[in-house]
N, C-alpha and C. Protein backbone atom coordinates (compact mmCIF):
# COMPACT_ATOMS: atom_id res chain seq x y z
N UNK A 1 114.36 379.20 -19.46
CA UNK A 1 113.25 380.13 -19.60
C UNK A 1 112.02 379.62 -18.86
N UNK A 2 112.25 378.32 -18.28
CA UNK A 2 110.32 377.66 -17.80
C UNK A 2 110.93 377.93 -16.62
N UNK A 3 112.07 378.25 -16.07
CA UNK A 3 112.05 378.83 -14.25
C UNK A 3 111.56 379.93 -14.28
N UNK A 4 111.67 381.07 -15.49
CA UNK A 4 111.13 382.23 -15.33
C UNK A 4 109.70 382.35 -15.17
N UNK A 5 109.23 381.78 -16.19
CA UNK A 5 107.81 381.85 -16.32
C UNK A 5 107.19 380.67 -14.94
N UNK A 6 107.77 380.27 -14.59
CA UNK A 6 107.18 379.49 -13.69
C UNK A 6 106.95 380.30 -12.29
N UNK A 7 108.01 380.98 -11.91
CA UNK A 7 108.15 381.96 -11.13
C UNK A 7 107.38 383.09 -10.90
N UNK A 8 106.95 383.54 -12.58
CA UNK A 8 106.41 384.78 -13.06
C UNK A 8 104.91 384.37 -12.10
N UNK A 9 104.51 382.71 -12.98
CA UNK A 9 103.12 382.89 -12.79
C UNK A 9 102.86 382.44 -10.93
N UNK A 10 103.86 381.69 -10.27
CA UNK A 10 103.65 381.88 -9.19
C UNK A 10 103.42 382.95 -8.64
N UNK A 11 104.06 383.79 -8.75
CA UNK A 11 103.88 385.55 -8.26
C UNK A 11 102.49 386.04 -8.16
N UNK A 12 102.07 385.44 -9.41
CA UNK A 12 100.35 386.07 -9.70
C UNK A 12 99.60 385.18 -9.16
N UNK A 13 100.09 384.23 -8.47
CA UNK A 13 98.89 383.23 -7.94
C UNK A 13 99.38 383.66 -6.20
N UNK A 14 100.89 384.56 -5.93
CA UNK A 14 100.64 384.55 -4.58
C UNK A 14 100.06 386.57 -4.46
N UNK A 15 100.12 386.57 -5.57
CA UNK A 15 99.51 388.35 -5.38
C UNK A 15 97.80 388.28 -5.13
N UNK A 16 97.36 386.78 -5.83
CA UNK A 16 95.53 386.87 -5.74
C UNK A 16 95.39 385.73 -4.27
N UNK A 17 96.25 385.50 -3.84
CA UNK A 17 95.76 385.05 -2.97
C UNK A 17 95.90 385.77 -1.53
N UNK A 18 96.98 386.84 -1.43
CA UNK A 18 97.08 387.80 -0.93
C UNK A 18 96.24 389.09 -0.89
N UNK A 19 95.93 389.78 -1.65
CA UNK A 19 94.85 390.82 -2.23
C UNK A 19 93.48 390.38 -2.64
N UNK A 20 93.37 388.83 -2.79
CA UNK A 20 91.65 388.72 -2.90
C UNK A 20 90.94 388.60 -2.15
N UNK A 21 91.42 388.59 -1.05
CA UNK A 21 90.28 388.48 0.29
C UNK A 21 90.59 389.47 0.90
N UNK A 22 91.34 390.66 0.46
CA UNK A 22 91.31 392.10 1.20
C UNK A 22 89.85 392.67 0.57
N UNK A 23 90.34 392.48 -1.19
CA UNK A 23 89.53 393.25 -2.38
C UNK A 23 88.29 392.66 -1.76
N UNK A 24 87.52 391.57 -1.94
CA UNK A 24 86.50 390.91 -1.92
C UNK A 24 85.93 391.57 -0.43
N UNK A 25 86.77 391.33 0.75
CA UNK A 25 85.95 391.85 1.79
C UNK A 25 85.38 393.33 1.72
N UNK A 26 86.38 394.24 1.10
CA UNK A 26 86.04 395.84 1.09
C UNK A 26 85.05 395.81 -0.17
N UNK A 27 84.65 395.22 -1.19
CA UNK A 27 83.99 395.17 -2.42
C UNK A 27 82.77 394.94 -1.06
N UNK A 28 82.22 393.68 -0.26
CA UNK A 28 81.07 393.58 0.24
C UNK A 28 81.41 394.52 1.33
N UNK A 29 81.97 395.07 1.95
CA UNK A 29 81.25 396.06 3.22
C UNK A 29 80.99 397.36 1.83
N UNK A 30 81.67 398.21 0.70
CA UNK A 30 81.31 398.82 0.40
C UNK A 30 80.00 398.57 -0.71
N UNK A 31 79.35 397.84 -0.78
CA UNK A 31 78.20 397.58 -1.41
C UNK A 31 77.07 397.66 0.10
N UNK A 32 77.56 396.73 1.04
CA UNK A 32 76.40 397.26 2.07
C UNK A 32 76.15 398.87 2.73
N UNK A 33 77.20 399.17 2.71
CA UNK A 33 77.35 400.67 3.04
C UNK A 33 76.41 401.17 1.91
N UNK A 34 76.60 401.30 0.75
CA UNK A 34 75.69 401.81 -0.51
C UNK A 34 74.58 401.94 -0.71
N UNK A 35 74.02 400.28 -0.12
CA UNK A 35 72.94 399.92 -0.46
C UNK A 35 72.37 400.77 1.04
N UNK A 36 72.82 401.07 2.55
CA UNK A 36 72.32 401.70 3.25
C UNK A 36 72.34 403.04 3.16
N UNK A 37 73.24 403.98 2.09
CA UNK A 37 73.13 405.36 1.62
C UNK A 37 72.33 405.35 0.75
N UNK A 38 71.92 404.77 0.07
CA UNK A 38 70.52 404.13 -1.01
C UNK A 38 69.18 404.32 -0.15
N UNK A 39 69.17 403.80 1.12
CA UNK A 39 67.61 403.72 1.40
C UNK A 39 67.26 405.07 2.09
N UNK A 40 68.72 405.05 2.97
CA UNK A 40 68.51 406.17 3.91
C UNK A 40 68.65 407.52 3.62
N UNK A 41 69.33 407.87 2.48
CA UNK A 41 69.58 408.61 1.75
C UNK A 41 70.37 410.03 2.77
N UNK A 42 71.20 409.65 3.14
CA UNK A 42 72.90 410.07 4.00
C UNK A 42 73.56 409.65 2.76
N UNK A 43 73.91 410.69 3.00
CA UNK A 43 75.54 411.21 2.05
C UNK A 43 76.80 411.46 2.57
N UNK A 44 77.23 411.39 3.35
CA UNK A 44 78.65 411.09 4.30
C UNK A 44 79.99 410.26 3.95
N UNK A 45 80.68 410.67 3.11
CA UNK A 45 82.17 410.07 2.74
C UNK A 45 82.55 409.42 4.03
N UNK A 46 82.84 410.29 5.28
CA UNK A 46 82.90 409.23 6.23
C UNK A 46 82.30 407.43 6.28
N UNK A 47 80.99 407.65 6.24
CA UNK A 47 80.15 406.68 6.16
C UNK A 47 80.18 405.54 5.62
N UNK A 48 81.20 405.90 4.34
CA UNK A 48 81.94 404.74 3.10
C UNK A 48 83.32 404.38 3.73
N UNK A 49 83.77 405.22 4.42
CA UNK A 49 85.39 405.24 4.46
C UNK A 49 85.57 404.43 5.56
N UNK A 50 84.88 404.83 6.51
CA UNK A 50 85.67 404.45 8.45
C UNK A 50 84.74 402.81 8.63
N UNK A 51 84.37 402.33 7.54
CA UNK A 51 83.61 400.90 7.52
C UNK A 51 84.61 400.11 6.68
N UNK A 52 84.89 400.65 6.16
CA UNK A 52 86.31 399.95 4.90
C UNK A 52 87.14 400.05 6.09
N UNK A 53 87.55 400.96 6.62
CA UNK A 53 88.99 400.63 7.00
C UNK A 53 88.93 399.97 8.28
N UNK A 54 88.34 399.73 9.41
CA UNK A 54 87.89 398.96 10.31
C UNK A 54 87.97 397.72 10.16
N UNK A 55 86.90 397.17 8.53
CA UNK A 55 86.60 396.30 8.03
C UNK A 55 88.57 395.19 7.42
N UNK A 56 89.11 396.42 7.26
CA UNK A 56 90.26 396.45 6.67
C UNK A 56 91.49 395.81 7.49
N UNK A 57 91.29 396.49 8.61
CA UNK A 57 92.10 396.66 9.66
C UNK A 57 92.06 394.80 10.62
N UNK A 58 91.11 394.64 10.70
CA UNK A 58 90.15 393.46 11.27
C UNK A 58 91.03 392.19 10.30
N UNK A 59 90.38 392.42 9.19
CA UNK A 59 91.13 391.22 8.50
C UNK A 59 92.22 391.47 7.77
N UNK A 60 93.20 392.19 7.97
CA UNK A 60 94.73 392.25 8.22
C UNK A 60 95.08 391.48 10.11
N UNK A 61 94.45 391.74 10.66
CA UNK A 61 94.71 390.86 11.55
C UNK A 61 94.61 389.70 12.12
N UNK A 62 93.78 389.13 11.44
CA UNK A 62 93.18 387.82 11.18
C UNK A 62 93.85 387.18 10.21
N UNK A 63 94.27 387.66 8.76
CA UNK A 63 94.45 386.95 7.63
C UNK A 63 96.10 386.76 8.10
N UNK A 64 96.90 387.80 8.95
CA UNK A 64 98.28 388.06 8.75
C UNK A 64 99.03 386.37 8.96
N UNK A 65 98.61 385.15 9.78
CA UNK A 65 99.20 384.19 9.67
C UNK A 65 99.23 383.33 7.95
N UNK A 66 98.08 383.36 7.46
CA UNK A 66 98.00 382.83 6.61
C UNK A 66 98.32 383.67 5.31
N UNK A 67 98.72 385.15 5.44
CA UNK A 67 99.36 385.70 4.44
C UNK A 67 101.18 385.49 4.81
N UNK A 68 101.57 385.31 5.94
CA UNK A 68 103.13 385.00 5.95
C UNK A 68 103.37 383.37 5.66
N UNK A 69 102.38 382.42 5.59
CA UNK A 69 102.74 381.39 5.68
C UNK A 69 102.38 381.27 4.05
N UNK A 70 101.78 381.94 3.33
CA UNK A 70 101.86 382.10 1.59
C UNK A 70 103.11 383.01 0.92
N UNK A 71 103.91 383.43 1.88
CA UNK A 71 105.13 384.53 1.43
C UNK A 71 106.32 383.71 1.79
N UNK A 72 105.46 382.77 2.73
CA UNK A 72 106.96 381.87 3.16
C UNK A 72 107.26 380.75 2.16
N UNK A 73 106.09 380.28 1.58
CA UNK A 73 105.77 378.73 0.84
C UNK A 73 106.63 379.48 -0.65
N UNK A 74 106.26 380.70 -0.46
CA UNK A 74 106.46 381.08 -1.91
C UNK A 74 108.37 381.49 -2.16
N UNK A 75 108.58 381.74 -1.19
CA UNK A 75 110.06 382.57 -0.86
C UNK A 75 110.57 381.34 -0.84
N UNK A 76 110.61 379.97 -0.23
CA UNK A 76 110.80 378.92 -0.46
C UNK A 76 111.24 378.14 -1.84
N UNK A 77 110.22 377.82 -2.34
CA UNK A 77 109.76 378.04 -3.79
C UNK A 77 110.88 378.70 -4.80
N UNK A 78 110.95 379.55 -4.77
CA UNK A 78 112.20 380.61 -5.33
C UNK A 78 113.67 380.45 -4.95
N UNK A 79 113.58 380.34 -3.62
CA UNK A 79 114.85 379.70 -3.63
C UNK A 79 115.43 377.99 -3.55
N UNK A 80 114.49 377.12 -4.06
CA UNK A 80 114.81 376.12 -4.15
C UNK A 80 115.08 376.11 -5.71
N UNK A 81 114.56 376.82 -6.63
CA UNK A 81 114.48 376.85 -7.95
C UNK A 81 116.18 377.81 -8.22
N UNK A 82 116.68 378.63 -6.95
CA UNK A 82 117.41 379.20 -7.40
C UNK A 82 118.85 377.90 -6.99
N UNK A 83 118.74 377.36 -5.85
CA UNK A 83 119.62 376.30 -5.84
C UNK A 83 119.50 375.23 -7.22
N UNK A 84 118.76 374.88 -7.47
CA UNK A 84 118.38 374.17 -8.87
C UNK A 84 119.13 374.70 -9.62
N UNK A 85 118.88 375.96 -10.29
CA UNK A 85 119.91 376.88 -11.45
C UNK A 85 121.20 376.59 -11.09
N UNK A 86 121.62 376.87 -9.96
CA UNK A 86 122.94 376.58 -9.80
C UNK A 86 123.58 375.50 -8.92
N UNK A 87 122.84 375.04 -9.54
CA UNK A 87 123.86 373.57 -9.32
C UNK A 87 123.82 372.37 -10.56
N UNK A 88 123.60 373.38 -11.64
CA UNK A 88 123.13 372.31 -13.42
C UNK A 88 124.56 372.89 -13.90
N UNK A 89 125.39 371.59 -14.51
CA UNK A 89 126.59 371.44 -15.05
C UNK A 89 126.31 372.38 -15.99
């Protein structure tokens, strides 16, 4: 049962390290966007949207080595634990 849970909680440590620097970057471009529909007072869904996804787009291309080399460490990981299981008398 501690391969499971060990596994489990790896998962959640490679899901926040994967998705927290997407979340975190789009959390600050959409607060600066806000705070500039705040002063300027433009109302444009565009205005929120095509800055996120740019913003988005940018660091998916930047992050993509260091998100395969956390899918690899981790896929690793799993299957060394699965050779482990089977190979216990």
């Amino acid at each position: 049962m501690g391969g499971v849970a060990e596994a489990s909680r790896e998962a959640l440590w490679v899901s926040l390290q994967i998705g927290g620097p997407i979340l975190v970057l789009l959390l600050v471009i959409g607060l600066v966007v806000a705070v500039f529909q705040a002063l300027t007072q433009v109302n444009e869904a565009s205005l929120s949207f095509l800055p996120k996804l740019g913003g988005l787009a940018i660091a998916l291309i930047l992050l993509t080595p260091f998100f395969s080399a956390v899918l690899r460490g981790y896929a690793q990981t799993l299957f060394d634990m699965i050779i482990q299981v089977g190979s216990r008398p």
